[in-house]
Protein backbone atom coordinates (compact mmCIF):
# COMPACT_ATOMS: atom_id res chain seq x y z
CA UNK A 1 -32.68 2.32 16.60
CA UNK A 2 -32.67 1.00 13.02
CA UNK A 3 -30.34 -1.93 11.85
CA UNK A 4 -28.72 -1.50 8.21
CA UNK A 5 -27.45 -4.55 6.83
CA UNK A 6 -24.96 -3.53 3.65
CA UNK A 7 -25.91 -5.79 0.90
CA UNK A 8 -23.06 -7.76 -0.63
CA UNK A 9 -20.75 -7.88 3.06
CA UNK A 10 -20.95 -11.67 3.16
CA UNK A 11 -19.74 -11.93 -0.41
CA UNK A 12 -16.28 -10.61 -0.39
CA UNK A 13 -13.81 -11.80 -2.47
CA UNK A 14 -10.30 -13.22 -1.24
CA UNK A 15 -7.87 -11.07 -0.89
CA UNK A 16 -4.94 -12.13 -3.13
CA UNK A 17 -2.05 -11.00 -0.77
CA UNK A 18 -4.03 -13.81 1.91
CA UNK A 19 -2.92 -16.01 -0.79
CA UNK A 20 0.32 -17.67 0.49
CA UNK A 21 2.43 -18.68 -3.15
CA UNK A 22 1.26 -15.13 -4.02
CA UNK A 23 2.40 -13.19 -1.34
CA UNK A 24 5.74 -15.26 -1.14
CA UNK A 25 6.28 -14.21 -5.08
CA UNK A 26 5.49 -10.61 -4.32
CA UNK A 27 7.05 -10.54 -1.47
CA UNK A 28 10.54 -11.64 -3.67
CA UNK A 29 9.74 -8.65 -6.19
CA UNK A 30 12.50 -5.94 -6.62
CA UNK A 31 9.76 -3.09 -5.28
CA UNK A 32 9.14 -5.63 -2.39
CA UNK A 33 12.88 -5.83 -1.43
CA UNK A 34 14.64 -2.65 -2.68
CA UNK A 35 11.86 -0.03 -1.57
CA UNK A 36 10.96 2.54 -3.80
CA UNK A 37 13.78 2.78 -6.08
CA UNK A 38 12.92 -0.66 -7.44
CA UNK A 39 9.18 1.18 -8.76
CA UNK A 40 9.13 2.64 -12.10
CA UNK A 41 6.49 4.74 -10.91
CA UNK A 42 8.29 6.02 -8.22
CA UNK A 43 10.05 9.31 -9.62
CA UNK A 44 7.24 10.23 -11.68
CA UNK A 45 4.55 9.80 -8.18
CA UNK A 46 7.60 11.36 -6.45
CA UNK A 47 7.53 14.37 -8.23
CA UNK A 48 3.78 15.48 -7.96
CA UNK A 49 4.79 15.14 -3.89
CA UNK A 50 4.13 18.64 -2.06
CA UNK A 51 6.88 18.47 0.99
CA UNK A 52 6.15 16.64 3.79
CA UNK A 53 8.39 18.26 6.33
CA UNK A 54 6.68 19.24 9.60
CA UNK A 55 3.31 17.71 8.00
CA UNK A 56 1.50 14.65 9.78
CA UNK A 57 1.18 11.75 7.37
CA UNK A 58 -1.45 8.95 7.21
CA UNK A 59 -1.03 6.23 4.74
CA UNK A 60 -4.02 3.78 3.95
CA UNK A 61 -1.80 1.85 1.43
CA UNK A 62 -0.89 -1.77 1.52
CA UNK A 63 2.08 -2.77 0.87
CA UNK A 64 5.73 -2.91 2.84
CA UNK A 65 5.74 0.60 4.05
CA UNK A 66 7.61 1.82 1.78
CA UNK A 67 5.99 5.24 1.30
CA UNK A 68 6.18 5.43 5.13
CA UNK A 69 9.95 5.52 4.96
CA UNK A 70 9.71 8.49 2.81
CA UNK A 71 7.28 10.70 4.78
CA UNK A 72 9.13 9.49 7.55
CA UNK A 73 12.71 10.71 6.00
């Protein structure tokens, strides 16, 4: 059995969420507290949407969960 050792793994940068006055300021934002309303984006992205009903959803995203509640609804 061969070990592979990824080069760069030990050299990760911070994530900026892990960052406590930054996630408590995004955390305050009006997409953070109002869902997806609050996102310009969000008719635009909502629009190029196929329908989710009866489909099984996985979301890699980061975030509140937002998108979640959608699939979801």
């Amino acid at each position: 059995m061969e070990l592979v050792v990824a080069q760069g793994v030990g050299s990760m940068k911070q994530n900026k969420y892990d960052v406590a006055e930054f996630f408590s300021k995004y955390s305050q934002m009006d997409r953070s507290t109002k869902g997806l309303i609050a996102a310009g984006e969000w008719a635009t992205f909502r629009a190029m949407l196929p329908s989710l009903r009866d489909k099984r959803v996985l979301d890699l995203g980061c975030g509140f969960g937002w998108h979640c509640r959608y699939a979801r609804e």
